[in-house]
PDB file of N, CA and C in Angstrom:
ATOM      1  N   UNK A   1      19.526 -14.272  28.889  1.00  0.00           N
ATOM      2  CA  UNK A   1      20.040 -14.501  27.554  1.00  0.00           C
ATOM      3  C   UNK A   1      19.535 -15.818  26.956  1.00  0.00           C
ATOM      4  N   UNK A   2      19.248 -16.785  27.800  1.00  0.00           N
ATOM      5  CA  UNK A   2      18.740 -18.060  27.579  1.00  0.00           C
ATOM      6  C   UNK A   2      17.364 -17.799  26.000  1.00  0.00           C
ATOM      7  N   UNK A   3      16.516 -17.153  27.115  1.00  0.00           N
ATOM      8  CA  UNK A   3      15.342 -17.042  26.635  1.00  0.00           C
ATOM      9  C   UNK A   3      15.571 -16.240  24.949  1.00  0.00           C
ATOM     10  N   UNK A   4      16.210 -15.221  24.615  1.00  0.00           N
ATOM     11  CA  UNK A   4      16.994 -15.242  23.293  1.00  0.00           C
ATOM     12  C   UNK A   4      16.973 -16.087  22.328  1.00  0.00           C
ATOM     13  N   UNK A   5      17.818 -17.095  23.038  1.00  0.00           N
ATOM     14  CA  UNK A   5      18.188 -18.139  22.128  1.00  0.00           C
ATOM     15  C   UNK A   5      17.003 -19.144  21.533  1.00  0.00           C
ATOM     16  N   UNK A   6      15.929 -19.158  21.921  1.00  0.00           N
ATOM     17  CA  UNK A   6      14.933 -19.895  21.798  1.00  0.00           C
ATOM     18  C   UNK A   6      13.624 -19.262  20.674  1.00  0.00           C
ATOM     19  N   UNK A   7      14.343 -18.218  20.495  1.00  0.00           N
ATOM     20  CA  UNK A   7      13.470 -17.209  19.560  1.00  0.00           C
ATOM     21  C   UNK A   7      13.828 -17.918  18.126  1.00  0.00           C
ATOM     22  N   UNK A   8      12.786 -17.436  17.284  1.00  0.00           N
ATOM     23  CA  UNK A   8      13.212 -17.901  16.075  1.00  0.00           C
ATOM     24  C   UNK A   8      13.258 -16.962  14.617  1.00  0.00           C
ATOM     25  N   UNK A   9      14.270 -16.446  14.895  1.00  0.00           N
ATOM     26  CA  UNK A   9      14.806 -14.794  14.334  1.00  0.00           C
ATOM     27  C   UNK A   9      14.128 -14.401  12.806  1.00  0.00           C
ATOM     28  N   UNK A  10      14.671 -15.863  12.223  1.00  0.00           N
ATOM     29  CA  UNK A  10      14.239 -15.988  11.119  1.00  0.00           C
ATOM     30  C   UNK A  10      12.333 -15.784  10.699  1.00  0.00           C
ATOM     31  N   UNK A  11      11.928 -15.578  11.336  1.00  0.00           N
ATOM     32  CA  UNK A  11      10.435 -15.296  11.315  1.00  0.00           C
ATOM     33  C   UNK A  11      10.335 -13.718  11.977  1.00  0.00           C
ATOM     34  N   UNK A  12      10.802 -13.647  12.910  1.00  0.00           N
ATOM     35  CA  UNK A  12      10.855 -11.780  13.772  1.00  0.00           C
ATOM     36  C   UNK A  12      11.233 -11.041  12.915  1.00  0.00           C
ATOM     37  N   UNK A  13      12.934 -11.279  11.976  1.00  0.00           N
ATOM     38  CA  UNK A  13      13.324 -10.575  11.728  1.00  0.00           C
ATOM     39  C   UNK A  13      12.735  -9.436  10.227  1.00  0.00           C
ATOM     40  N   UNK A  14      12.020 -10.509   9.420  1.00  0.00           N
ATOM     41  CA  UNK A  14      10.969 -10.143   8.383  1.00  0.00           C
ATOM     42  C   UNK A  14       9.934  -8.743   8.641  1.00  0.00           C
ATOM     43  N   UNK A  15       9.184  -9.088   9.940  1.00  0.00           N
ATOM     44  CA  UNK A  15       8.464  -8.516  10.648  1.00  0.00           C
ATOM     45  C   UNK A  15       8.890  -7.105  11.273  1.00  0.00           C
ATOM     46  N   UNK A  16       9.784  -7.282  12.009  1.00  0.00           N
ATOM     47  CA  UNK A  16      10.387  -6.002  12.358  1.00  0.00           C
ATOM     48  C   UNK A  16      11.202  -4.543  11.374  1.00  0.00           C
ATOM     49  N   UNK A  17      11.685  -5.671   9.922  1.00  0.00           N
ATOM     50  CA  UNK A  17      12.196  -5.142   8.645  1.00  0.00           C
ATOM     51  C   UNK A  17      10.527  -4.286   8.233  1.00  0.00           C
ATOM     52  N   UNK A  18       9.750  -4.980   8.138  1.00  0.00           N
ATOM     53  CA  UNK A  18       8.634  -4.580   7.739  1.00  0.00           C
ATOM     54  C   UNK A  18       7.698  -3.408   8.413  1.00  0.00           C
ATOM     55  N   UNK A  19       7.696  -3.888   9.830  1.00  0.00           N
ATOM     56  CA  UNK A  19       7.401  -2.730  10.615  1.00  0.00           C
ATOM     57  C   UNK A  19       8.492  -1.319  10.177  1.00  0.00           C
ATOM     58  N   UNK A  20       9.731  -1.714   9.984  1.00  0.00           N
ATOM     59  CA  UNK A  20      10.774  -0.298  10.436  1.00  0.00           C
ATOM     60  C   UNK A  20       9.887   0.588   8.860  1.00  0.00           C
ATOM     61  N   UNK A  21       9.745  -0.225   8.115  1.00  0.00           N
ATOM     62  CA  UNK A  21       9.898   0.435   6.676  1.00  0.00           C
ATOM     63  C   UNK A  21       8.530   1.466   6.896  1.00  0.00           C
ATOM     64  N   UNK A  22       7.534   0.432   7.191  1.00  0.00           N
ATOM     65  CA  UNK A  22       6.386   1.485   7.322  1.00  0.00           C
ATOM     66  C   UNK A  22       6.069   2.485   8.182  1.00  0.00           C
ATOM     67  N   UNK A  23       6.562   2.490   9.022  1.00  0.00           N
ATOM     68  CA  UNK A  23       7.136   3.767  10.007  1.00  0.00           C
ATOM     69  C   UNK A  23       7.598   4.843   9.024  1.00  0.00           C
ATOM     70  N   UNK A  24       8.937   4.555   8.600  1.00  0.00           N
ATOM     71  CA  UNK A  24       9.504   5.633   7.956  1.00  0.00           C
ATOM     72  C   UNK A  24       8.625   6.112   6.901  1.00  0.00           C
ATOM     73  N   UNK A  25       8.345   5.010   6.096  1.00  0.00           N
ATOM     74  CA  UNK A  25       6.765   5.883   5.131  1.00  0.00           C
ATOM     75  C   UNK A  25       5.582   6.899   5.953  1.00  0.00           C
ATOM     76  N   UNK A  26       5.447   6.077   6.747  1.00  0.00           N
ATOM     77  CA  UNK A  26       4.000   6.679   7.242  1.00  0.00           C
ATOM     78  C   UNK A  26       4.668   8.250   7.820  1.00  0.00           C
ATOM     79  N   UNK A  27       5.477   8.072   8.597  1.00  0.00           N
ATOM     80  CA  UNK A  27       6.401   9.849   9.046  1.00  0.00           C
ATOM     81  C   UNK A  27       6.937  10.374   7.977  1.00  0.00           C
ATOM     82  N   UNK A  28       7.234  10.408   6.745  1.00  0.00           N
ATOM     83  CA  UNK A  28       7.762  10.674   5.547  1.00  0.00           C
ATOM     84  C   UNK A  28       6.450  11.326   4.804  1.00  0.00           C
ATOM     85  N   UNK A  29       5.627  10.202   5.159  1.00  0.00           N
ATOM     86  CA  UNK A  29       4.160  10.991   4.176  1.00  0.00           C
ATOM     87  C   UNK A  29       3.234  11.896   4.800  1.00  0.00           C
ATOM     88  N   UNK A  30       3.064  11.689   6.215  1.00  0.00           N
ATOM     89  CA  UNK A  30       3.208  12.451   7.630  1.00  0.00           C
ATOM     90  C   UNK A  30       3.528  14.275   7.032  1.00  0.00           C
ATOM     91  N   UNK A  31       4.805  14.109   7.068  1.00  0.00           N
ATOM     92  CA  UNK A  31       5.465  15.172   7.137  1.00  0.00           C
ATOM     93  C   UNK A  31       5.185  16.209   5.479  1.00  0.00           C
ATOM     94  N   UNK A  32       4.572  15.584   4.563  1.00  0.00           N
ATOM     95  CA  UNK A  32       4.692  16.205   2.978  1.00  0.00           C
ATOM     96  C   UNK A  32       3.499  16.324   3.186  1.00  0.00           C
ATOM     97  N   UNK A  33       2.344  15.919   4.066  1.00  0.00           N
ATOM     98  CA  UNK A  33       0.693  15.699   2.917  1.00  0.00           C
ATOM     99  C   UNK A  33       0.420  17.254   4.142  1.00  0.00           C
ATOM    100  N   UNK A  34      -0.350  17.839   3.597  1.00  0.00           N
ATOM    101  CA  UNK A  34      -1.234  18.788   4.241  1.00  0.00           C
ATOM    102  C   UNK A  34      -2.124  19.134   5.166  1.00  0.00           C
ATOM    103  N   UNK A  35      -3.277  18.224   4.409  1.00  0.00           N
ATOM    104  CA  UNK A  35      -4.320  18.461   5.493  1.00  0.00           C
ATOM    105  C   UNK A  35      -4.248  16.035   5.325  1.00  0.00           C
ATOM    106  N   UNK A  36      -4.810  16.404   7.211  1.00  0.00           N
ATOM    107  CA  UNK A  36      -5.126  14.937   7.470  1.00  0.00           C
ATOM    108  C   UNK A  36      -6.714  14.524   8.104  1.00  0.00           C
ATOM    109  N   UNK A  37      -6.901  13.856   8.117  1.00  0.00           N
ATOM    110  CA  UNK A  37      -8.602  13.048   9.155  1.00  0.00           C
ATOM    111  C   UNK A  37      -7.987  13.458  10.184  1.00  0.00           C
ATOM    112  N   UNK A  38      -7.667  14.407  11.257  1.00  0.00           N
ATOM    113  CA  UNK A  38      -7.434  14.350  12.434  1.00  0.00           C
ATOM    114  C   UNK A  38      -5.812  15.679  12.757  1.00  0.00           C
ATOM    115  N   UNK A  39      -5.665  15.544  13.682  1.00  0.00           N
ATOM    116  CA  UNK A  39      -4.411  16.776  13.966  1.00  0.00           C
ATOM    117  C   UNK A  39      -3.206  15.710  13.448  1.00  0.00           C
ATOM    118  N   UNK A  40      -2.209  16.770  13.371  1.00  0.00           N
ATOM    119  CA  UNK A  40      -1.262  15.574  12.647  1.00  0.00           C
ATOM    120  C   UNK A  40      -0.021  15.132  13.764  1.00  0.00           C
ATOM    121  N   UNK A  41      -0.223  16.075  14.678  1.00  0.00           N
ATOM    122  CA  UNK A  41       0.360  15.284  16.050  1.00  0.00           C
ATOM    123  C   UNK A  41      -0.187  14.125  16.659  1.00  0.00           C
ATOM    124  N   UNK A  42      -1.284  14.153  16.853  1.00  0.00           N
ATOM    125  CA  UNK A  42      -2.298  12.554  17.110  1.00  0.00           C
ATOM    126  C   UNK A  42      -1.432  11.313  15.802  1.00  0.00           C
ATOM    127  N   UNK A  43      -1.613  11.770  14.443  1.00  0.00           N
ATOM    128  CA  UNK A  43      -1.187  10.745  13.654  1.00  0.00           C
ATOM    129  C   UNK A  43       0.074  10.241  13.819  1.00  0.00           C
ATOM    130  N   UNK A  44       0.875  11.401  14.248  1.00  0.00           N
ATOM    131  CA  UNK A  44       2.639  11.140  14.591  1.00  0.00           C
ATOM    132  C   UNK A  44       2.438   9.973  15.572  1.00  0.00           C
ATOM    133  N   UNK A  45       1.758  10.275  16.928  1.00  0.00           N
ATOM    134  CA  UNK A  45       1.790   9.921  17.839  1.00  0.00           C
ATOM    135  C   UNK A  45       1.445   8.353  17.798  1.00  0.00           C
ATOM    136  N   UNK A  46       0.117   8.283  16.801  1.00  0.00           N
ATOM    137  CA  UNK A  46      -0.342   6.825  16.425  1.00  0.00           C
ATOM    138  C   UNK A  46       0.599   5.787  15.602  1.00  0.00           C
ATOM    139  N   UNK A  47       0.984   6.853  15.106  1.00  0.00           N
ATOM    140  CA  UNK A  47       2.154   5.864  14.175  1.00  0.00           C
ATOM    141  C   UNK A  47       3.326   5.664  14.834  1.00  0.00           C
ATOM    142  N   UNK A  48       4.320   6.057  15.728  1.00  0.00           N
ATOM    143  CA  UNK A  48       4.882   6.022  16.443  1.00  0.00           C
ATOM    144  C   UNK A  48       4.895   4.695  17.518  1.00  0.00           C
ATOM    145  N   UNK A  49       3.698   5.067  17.864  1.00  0.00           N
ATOM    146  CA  UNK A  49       3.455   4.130  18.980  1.00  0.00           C
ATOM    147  C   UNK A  49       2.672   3.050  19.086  1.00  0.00           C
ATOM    148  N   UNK A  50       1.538   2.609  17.752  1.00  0.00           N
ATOM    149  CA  UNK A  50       1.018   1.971  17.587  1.00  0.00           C
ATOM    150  C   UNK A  50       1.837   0.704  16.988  1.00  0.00           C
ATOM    151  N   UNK A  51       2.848   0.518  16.943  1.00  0.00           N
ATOM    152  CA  UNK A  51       3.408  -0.419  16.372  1.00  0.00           C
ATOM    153  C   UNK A  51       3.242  -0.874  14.766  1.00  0.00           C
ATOM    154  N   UNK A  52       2.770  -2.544  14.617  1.00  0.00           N
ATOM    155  CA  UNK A  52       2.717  -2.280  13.211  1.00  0.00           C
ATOM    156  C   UNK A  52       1.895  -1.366  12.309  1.00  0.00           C
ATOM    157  N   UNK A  53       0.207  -1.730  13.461  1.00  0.00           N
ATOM    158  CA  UNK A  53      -0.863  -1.209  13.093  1.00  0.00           C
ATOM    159  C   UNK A  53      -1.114   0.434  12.883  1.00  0.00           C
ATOM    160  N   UNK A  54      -0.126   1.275  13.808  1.00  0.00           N
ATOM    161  CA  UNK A  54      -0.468   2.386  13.594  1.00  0.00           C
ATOM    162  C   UNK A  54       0.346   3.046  12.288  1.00  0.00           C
ATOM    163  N   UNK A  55       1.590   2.554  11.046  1.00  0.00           N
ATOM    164  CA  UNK A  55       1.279   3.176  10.022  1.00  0.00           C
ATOM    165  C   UNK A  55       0.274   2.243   8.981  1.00  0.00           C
ATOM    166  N   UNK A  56      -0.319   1.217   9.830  1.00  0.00           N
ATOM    167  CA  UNK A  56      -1.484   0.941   8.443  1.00  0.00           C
ATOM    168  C   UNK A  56      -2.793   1.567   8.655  1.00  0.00           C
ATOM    169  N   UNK A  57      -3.056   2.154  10.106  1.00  0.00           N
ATOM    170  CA  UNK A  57      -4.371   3.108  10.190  1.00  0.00           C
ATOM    171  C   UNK A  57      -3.922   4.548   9.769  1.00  0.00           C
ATOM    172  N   UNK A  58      -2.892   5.171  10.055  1.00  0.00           N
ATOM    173  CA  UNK A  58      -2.794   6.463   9.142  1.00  0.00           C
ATOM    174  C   UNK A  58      -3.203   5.758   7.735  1.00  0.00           C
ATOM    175  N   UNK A  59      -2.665   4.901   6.654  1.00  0.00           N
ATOM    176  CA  UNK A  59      -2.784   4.908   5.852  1.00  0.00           C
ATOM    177  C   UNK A  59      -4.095   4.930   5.193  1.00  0.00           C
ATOM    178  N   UNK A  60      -4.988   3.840   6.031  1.00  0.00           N
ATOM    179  CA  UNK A  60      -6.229   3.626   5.678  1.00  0.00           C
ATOM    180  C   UNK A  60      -7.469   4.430   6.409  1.00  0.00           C
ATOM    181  N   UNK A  61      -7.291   5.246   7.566  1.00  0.00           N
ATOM    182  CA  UNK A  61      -8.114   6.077   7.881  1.00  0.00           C
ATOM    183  C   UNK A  61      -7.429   7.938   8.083  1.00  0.00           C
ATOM    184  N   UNK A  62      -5.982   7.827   7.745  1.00  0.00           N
ATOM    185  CA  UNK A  62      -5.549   9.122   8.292  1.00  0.00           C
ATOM    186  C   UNK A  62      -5.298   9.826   7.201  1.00  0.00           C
ATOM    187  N   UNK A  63      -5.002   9.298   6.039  1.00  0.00           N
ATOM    188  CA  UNK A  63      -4.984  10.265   5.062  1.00  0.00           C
ATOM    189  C   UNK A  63      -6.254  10.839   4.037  1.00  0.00           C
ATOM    190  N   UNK A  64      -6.163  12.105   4.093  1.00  0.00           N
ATOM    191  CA  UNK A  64      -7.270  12.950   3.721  1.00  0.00           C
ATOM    192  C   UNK A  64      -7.771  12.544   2.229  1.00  0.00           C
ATOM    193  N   UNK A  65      -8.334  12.200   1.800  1.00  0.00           N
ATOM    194  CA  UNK A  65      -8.937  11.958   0.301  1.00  0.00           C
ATOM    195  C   UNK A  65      -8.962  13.068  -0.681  1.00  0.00           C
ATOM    196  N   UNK A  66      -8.790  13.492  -1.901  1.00  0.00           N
ATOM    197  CA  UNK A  66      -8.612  14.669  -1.996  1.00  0.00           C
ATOM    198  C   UNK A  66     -10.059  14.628  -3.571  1.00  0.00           C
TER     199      UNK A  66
END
């Protein structure tokens, strides 16, 4: 618990607000768009698990151009 306390929230907590949001976009837009650059289980999967970076690569390489 020590190690906790030494964090400095006020900087994480921005970050993690920011991460949650683009998640929910990127699976939100995920789920409506059609066709993608790739299967759209791979994109779930990238965005999911890639942390911040994986809903800013759906965004910038996963969605289909129309």
């Amino acid at each position: 618990m020590e190690a906790l306390q030494g964090i400095s929230w006020g900087i994480i907590a921005p970050i993690l607000v920011i991460q949650l949001i683009l998640l929910i976009i990127a699976l939100i837009d995920l789920s409506k768009i059609n066709q993608t650059n790739g299967p759209k289980w791979l994109w779930a999967i990238i965005v999911i698990l890639g942390s911040i970076w994986g809903p800013v690569l759906y965004f910038v390489i996963g969605r289909k151009q129309s």
